[in-house]
Protein backbone atom coordinates (compact mmCIF):
# COMPACT_ATOMS: atom_id res chain seq x y z
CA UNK A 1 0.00 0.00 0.00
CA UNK A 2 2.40 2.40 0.65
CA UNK A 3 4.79 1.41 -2.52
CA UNK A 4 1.07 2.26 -4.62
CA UNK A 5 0.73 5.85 -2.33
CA UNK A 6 4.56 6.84 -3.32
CA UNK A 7 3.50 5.51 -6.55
CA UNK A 8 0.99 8.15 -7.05
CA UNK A 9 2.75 10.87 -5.58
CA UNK A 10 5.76 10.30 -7.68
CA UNK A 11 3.68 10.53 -10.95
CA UNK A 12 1.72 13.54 -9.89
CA UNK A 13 5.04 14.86 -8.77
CA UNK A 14 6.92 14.35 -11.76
CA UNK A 15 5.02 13.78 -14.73
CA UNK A 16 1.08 14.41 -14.50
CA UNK A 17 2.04 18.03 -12.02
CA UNK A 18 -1.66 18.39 -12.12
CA UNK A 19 -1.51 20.26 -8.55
CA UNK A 20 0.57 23.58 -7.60
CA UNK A 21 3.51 22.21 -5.66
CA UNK A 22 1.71 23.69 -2.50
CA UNK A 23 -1.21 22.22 -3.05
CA UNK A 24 0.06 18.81 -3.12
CA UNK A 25 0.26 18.28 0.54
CA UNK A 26 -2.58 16.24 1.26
CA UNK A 27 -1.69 13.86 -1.16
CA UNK A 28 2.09 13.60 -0.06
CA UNK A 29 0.79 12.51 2.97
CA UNK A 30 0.94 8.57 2.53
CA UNK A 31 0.64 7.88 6.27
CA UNK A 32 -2.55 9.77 6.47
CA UNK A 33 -5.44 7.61 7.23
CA UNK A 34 -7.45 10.36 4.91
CA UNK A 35 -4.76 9.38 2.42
CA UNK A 36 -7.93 7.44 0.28
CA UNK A 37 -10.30 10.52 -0.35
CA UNK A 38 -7.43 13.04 -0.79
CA UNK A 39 -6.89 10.47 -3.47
CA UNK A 40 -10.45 10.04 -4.37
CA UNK A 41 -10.31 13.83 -4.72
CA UNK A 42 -7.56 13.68 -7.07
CA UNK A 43 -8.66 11.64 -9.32
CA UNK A 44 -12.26 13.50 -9.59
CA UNK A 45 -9.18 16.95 -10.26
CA UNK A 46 -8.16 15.06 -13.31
CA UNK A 47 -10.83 13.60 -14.70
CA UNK A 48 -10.33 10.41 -14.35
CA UNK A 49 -13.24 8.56 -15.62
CA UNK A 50 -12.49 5.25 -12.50
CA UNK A 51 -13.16 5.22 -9.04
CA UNK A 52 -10.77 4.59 -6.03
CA UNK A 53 -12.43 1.17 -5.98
CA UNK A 54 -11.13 0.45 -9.70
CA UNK A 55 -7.33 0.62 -8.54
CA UNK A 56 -5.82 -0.82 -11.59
CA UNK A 57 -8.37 0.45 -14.05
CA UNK A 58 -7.23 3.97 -12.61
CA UNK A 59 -3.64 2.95 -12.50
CA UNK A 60 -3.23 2.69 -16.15
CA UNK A 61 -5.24 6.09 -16.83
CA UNK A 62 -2.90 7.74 -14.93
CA UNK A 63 0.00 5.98 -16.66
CA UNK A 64 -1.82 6.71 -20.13
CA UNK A 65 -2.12 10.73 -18.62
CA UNK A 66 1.38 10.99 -17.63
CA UNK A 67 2.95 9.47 -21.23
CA UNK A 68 0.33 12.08 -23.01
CA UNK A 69 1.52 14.98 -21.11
CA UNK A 70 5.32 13.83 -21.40
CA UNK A 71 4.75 13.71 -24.56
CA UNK A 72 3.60 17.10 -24.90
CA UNK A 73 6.03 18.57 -23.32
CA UNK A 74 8.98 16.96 -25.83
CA UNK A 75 6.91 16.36 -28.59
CA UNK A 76 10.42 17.24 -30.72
CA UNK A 77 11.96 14.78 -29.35
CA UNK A 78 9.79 11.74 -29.60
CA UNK A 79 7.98 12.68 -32.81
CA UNK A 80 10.20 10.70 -34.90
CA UNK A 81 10.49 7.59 -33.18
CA UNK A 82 9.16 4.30 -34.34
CA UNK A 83 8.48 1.71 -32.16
CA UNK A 84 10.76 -1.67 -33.36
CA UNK A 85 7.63 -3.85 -33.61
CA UNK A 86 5.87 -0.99 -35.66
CA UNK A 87 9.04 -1.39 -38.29
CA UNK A 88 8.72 -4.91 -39.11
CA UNK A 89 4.52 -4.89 -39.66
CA UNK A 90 2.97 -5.51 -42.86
CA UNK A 91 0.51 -3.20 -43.87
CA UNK A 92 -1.52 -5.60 -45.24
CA UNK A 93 -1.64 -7.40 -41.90
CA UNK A 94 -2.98 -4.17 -40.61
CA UNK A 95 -5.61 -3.57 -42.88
CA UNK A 96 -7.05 -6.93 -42.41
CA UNK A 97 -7.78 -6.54 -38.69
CA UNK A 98 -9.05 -3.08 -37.68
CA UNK A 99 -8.68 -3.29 -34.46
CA UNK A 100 -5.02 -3.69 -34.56
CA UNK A 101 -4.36 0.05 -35.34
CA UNK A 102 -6.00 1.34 -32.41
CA UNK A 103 -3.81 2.49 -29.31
CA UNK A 104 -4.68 0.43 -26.95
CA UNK A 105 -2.82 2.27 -24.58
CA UNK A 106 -4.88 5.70 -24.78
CA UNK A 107 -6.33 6.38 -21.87
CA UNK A 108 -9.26 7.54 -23.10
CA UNK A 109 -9.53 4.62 -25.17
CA UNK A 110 -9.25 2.53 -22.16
CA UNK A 111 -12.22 5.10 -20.58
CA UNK A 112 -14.06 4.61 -23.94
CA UNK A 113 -14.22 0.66 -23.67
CA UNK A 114 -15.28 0.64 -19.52
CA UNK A 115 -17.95 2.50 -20.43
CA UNK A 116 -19.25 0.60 -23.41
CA UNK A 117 -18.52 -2.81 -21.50
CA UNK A 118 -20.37 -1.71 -18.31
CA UNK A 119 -23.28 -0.39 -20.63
CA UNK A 120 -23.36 -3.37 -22.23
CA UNK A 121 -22.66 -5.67 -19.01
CA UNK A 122 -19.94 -7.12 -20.12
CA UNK A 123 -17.38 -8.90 -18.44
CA UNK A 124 -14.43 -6.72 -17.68
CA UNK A 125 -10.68 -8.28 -18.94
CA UNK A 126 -7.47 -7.03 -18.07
CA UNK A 127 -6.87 -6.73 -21.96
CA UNK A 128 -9.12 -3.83 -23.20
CA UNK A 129 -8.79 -5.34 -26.81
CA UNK A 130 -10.43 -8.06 -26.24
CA UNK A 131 -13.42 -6.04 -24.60
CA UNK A 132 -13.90 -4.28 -27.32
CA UNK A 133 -13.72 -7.28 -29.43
CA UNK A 134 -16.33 -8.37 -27.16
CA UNK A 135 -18.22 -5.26 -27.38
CA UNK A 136 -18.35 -5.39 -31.50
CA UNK A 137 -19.37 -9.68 -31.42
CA UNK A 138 -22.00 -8.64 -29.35
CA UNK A 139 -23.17 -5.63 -31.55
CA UNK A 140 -23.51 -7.54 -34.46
CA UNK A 141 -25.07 -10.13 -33.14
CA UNK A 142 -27.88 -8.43 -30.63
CA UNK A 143 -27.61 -4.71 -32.07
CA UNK A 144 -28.05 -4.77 -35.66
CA UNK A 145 -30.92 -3.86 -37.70
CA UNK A 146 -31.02 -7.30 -38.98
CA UNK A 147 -31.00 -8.53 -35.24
CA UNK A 148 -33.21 -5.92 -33.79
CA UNK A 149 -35.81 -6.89 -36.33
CA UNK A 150 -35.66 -10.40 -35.11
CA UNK A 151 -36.04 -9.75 -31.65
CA UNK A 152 -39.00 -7.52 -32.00
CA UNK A 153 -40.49 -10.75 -33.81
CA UNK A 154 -40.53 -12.62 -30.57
CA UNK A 155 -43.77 -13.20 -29.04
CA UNK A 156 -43.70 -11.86 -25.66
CA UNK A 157 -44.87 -13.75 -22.89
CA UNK A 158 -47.50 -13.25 -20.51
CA UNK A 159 -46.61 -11.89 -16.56
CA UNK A 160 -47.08 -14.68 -13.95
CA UNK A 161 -47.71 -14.36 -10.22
CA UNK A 162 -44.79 -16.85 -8.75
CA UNK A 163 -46.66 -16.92 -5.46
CA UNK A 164 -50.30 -18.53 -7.05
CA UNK A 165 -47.71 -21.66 -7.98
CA UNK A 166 -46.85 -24.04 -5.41
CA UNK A 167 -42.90 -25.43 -5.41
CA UNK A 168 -43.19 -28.05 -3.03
CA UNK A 169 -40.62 -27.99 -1.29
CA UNK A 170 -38.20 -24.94 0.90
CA UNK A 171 -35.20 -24.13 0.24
CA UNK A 172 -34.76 -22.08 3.47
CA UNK A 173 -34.06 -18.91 1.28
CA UNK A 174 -36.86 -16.84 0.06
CA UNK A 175 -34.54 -15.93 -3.60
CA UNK A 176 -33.86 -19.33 -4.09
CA UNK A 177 -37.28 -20.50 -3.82
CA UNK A 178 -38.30 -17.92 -6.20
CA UNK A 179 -35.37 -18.51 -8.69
CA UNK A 180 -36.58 -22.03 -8.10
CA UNK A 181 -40.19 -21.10 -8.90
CA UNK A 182 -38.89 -20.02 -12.48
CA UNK A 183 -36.97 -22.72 -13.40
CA UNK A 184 -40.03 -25.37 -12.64
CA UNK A 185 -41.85 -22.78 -14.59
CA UNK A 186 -39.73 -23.05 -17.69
CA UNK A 187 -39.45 -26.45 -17.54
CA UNK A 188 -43.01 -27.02 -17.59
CA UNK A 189 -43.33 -24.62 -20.69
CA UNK A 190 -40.49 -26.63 -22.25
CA UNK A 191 -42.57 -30.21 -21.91
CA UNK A 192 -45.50 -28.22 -23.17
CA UNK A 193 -44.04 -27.38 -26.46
CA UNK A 194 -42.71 -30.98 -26.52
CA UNK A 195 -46.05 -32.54 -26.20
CA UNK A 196 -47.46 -29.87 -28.37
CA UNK A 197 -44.60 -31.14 -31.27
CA UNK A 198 -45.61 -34.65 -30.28
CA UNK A 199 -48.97 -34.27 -30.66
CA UNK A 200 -48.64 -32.58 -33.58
CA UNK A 201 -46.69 -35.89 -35.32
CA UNK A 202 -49.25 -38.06 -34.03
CA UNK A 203 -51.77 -36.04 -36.33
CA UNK A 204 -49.66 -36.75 -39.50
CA UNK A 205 -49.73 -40.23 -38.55
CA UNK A 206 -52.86 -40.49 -38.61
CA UNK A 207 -53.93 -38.12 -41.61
CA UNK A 208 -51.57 -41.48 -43.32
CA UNK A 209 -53.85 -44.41 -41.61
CA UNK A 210 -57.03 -42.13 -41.11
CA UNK A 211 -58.77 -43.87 -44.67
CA UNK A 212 -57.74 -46.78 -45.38
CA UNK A 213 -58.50 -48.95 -48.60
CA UNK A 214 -60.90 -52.12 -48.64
CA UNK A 215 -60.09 -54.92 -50.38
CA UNK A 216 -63.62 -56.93 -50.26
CA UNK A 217 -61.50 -59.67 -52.23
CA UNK A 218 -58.71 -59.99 -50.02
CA UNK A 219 -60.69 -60.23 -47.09
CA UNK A 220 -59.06 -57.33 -45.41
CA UNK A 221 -58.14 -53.16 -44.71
CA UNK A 222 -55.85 -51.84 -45.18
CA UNK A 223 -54.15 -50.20 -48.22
């Protein structure tokens, strides 16, 4: 805890020098035990689209903050440097995959991706790529005209009163006997539209045998 604390004041000290150096004194003070909302504070001073509770989520904002304004400040001297992996890619191999041009590492790409995840309720992942790959599967597949269409094709189903149906039997907790409740519910609909598809074969069988043939000469019916 205190390693993170120095941490913080080291980048704010050095790098993000969001505060006047005389207003930094709250948040120099790593022994504090107020240390957590002078630190809640300054990351509400910055902007920081996480909360104290989303350490590491804030942790590389801040990062992504203090390379930005680094940056900024020498923007002679690292305009014209290529990172070694960027040398050897084929442009081809970047035009095939989107995504792959995108800097991961912005943080308000990083910002961009929470959001849409915890709009969407997706899981979060430690590799914001592969929420946002998550993010576009799921667009295609559940937001699309196509799939919006579909879904506003879907016969909605009627409200039921859980406690007029008996489950027969107590789980000691009243939101697992309701969750219960649902899932007896759903089964039962389930055997209904199997009997109803059962039912509905036994009628074709018997539109076959329904009229038979007689065969007065054979002594028999059948076809």
């Amino acid at each position: 805890e205190t390693e993170f604390r120095n941490f913080i004041v080291w980048l704010e000290d050095q790098k993000i020098r969001h505060y006047k150096i005389e207003d930094r004194g709250n948040l120099r003070n790593i022994h504090s035990s107020d240390w957590p909302k002078f630190f809640e504070k300054y990351l509400r001073d910055v902007n920081c689209p996480f909360k104290i509770q989303d350490r590491q989520e804030a942790i590389d904002w801040l990062l992504g903050l203090a390379v930005r304004l680094e940056y900024g400040d020498n923007a002679e001297k690292y305009k014209d440097l290529v990172p070694d992996n960027a040398k050897n890619t084929d442009n081809a191999t970047k035009n095939a995959e989107p995504l792959i041009n995108l800097d991961v590492n912005n943080p308000d790409f990083k910002a961009g991706v929470m959001a849409l995840a915890n709009l969407l309720q997706i899981q979060r992942h430690d590799d914001y790529l592969v929420m946002l790959k998550a993010i576009r599967i799921l667009v295609q597949e559940r937001l699309t005209q196509d799939a919006v269409a579909k879904a506003n094709q879907t016969k909605e189903g009627l409200p039921v009163a859980l406690d007029k149906h008996i489950l027969g039997f107590d789980t000691g907790d009243a939101v697992l006997n309701e969750a219960a409740q649902i899932l007896r519910l759903l089964h039962i609909e389930e055997l209904r539209e199997l009997q109803t598809k059962i039912n509905e074969a036994i009628v074709a069988v018997q539109a076959i045998i329904a009229d038979p043939k007689t065969d007065h000469r054979l002594g028999k019916v059948g076809r």
